[in-house]
Every structure is written in structure tokens, then in C-alpha cells.
N, C-alpha and C. Protein backbone atom coordinates (compact mmCIF):
# COMPACT_ATOMS: atom_id res chain seq x y z
N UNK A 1 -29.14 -34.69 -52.39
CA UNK A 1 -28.42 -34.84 -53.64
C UNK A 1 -29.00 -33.83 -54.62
N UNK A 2 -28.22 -32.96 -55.38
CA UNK A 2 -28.71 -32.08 -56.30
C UNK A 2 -29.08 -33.10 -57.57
N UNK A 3 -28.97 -32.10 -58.65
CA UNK A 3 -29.03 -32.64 -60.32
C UNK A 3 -28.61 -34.19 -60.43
N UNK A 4 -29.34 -34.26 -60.86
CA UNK A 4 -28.31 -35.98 -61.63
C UNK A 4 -27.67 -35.53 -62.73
N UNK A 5 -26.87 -35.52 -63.26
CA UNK A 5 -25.89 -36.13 -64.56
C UNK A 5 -25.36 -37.24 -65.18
N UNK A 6 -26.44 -37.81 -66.32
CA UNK A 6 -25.82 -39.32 -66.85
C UNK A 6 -24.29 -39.34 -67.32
N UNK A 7 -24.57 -40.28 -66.55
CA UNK A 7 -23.00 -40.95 -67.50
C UNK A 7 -22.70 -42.60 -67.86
N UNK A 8 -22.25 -43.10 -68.59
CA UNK A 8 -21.67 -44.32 -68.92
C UNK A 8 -20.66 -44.91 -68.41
N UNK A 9 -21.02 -46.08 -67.55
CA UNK A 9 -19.41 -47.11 -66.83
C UNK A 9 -20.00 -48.75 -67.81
N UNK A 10 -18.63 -48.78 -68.66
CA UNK A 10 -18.44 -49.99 -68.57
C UNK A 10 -18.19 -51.12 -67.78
N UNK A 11 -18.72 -52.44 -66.99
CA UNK A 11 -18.54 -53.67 -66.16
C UNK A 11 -17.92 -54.67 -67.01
N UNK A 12 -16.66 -55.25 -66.05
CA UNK A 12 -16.80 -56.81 -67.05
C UNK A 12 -18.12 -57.92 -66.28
N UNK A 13 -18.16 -58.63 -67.03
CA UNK A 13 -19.18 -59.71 -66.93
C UNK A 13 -19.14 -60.05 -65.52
N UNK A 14 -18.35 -60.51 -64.60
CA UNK A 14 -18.46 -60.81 -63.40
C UNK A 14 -19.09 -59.84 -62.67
N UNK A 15 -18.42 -58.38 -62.23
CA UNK A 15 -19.06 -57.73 -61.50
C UNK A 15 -20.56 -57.30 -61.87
N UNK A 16 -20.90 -56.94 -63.10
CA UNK A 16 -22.58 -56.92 -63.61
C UNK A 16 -23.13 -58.01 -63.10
N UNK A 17 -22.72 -59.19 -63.33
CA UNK A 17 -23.82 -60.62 -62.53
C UNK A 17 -23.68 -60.36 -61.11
N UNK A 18 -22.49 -59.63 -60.51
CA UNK A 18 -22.17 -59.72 -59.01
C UNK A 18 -23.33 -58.39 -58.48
N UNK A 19 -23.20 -57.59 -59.39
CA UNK A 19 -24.31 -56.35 -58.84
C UNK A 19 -25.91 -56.65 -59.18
N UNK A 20 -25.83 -57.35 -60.35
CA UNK A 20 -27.48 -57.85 -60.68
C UNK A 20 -27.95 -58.28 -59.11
N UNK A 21 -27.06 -59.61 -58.84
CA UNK A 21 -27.32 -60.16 -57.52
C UNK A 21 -27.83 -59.36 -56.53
N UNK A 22 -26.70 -58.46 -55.72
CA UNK A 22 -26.99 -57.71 -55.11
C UNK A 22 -27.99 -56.64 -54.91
N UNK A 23 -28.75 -56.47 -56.49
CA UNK A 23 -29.51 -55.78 -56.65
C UNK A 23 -30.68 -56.39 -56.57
N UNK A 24 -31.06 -58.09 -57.27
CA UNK A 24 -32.44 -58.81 -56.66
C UNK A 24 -32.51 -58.90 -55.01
N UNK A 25 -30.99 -59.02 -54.31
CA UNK A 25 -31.01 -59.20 -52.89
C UNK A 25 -31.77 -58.00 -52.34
N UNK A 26 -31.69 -57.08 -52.36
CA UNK A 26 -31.89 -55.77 -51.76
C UNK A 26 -33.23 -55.12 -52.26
N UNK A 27 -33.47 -55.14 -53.25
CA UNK A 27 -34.21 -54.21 -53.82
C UNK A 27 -34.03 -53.25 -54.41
N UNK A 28 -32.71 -52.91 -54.41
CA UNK A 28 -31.84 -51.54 -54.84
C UNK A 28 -31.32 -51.41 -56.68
N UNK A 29 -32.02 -50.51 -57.42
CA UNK A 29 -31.52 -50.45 -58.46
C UNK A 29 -30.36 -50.03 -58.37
N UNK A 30 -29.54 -51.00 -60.05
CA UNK A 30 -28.02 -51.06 -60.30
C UNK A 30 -27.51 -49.81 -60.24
N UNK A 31 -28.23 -48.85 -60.92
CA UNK A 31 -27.61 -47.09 -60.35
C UNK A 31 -27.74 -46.43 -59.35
N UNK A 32 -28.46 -47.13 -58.27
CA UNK A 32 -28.58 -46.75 -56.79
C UNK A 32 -27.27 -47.42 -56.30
N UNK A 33 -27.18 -48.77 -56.54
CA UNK A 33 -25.65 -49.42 -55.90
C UNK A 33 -24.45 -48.45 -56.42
N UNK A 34 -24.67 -48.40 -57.78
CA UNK A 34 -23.28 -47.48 -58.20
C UNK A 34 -22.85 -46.47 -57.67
N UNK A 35 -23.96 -45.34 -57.48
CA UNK A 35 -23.93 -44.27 -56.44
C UNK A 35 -23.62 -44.15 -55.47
N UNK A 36 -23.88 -45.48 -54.68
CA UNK A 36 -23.16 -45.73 -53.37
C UNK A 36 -21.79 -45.87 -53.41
N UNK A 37 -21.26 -46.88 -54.22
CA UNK A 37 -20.29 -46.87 -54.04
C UNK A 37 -19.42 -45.70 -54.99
N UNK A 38 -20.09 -45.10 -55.77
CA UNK A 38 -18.90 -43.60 -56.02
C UNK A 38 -18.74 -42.90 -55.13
N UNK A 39 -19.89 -42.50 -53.96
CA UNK A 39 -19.63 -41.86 -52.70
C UNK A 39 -18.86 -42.65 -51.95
N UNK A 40 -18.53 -43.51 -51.63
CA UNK A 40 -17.84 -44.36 -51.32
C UNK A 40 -16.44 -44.14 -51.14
N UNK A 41 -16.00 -44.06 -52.73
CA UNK A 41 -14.82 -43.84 -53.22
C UNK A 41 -14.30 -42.59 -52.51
N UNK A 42 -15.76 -41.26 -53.09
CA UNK A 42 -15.10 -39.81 -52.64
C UNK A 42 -14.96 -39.86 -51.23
N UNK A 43 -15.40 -40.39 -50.15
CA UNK A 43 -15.51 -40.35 -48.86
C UNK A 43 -14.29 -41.17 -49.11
N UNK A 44 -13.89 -42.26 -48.91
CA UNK A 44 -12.10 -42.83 -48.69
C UNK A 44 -10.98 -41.59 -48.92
N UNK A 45 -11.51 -40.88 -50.01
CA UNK A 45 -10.33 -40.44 -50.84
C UNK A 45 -10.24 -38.89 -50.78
N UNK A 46 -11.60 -38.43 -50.26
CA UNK A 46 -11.51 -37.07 -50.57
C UNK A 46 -11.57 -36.36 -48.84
N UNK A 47 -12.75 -37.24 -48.49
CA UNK A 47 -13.42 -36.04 -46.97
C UNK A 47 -12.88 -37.23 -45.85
N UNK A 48 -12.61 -38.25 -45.45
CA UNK A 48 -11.71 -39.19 -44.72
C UNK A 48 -10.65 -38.59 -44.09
N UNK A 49 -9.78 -38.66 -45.42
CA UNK A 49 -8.54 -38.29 -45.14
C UNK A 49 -8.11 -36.62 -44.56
N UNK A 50 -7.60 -36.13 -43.73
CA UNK A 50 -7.03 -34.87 -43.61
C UNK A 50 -6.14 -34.22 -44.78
N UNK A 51 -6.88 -32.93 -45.13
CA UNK A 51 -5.86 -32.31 -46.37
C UNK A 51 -4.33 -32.08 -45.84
N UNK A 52 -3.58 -32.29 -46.37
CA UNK A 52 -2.33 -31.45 -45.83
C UNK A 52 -2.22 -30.23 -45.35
N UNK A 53 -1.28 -29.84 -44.76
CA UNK A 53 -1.93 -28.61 -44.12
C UNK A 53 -0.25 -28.29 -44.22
N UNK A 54 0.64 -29.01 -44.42
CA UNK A 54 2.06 -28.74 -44.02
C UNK A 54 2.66 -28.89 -45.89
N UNK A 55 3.60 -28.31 -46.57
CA UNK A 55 4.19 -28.58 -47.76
C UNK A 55 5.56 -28.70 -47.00
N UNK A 56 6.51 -28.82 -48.29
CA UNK A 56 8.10 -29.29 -48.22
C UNK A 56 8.75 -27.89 -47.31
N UNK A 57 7.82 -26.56 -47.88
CA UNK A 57 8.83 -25.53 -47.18
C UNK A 57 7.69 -24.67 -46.18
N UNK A 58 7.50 -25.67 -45.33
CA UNK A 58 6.46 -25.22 -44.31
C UNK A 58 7.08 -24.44 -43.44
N UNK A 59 6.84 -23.31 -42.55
CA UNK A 59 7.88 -22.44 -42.06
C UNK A 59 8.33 -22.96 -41.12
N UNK A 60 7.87 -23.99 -40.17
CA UNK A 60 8.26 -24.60 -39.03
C UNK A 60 9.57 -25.74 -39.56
N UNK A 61 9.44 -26.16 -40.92
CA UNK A 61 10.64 -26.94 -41.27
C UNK A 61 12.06 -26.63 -42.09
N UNK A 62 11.66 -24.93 -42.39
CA UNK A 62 12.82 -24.54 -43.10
C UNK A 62 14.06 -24.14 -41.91
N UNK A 63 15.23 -24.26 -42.98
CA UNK A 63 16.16 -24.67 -42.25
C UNK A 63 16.62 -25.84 -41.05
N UNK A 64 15.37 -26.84 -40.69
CA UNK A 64 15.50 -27.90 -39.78
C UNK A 64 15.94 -29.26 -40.17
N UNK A 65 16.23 -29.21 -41.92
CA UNK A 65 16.22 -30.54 -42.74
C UNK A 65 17.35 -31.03 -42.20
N UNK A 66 18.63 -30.58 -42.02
CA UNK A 66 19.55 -31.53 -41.47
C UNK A 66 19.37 -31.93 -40.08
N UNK A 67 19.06 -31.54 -39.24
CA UNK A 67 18.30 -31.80 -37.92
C UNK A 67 17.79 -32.62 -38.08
N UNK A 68 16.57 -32.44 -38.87
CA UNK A 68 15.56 -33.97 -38.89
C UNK A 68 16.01 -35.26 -39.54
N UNK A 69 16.55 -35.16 -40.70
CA UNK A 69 17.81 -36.15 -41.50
C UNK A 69 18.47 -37.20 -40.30
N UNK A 70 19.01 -35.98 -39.82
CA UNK A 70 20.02 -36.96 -38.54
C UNK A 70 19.32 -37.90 -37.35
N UNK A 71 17.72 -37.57 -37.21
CA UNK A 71 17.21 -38.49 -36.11
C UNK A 71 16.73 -39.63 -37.29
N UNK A 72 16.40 -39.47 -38.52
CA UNK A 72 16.05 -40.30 -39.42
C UNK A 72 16.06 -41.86 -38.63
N UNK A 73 15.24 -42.82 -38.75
CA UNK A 73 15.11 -43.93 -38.97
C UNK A 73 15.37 -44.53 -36.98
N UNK A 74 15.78 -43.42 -35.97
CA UNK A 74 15.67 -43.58 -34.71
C UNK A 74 14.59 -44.19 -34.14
């Protein structure tokens, strides 16, 4: 992990008592849990998933739209 950079997240009351918890359970300070789960997030959302690799006028689909239309829903 490079640099840290602070920043501010507001909790409502439930999840702060729900992470306190988790945090006497473990041993893990509340900005160690947070961290986890922002990587978390970026891993679901960012490096998980495959980038697109194809757009609307990908060369393999121009001119094929009525072609493909017509097997629609087969």
C-alpha cells in the first residue's frame, strides 16, 4: 500500500456499533476494517469484472443488427 490519504465517512449508529463489535472481535482497528472493505468494493467493481472490450459499433457487429434482432429472444 503506498501513501495514506485521510478522509472522512460518515456511519449511522447501527453500523458504527456493528464495526466497534467487529473490531473488539478481531483486534482490527475501525480504519483497518474500512480499508478492507473499500478494497472490497474496488475489487467487485473495478478488477473482478472484465472491461468491455466490444462497444455498440464494434467492427464484427456493424451491419449485423438486423441479423441479430431477428434471432432475438430464441
Amino acid at each position: 500500500m503506498g501513501g495514506m490519504i485521510k478522509t472522512s465517512v460518515y456511519l449511522d449508529d447501527e453500523l458504527k456499533t456493528d464495526l466497534d463489535r467487529v473490531s473488539a472481535l478481531t483486534g482490527r482497528s475501525l480504519a483497518d476494517l474500512l480499508r478492507d472493505g473499500a478494497t472490497q468494493v474496488v475489487h467487485d467493481h473495478l478488477r473482478r469484472r472484465p472491461a468491455m472490450q466490444a462497444g455498440f459499433n464494434a467492427p464484427g457487429l456493424v451491419g449485423k443488427m438486423d441479423e441479430l434482432l431477428e434471432t432475438l429472444g430464441e
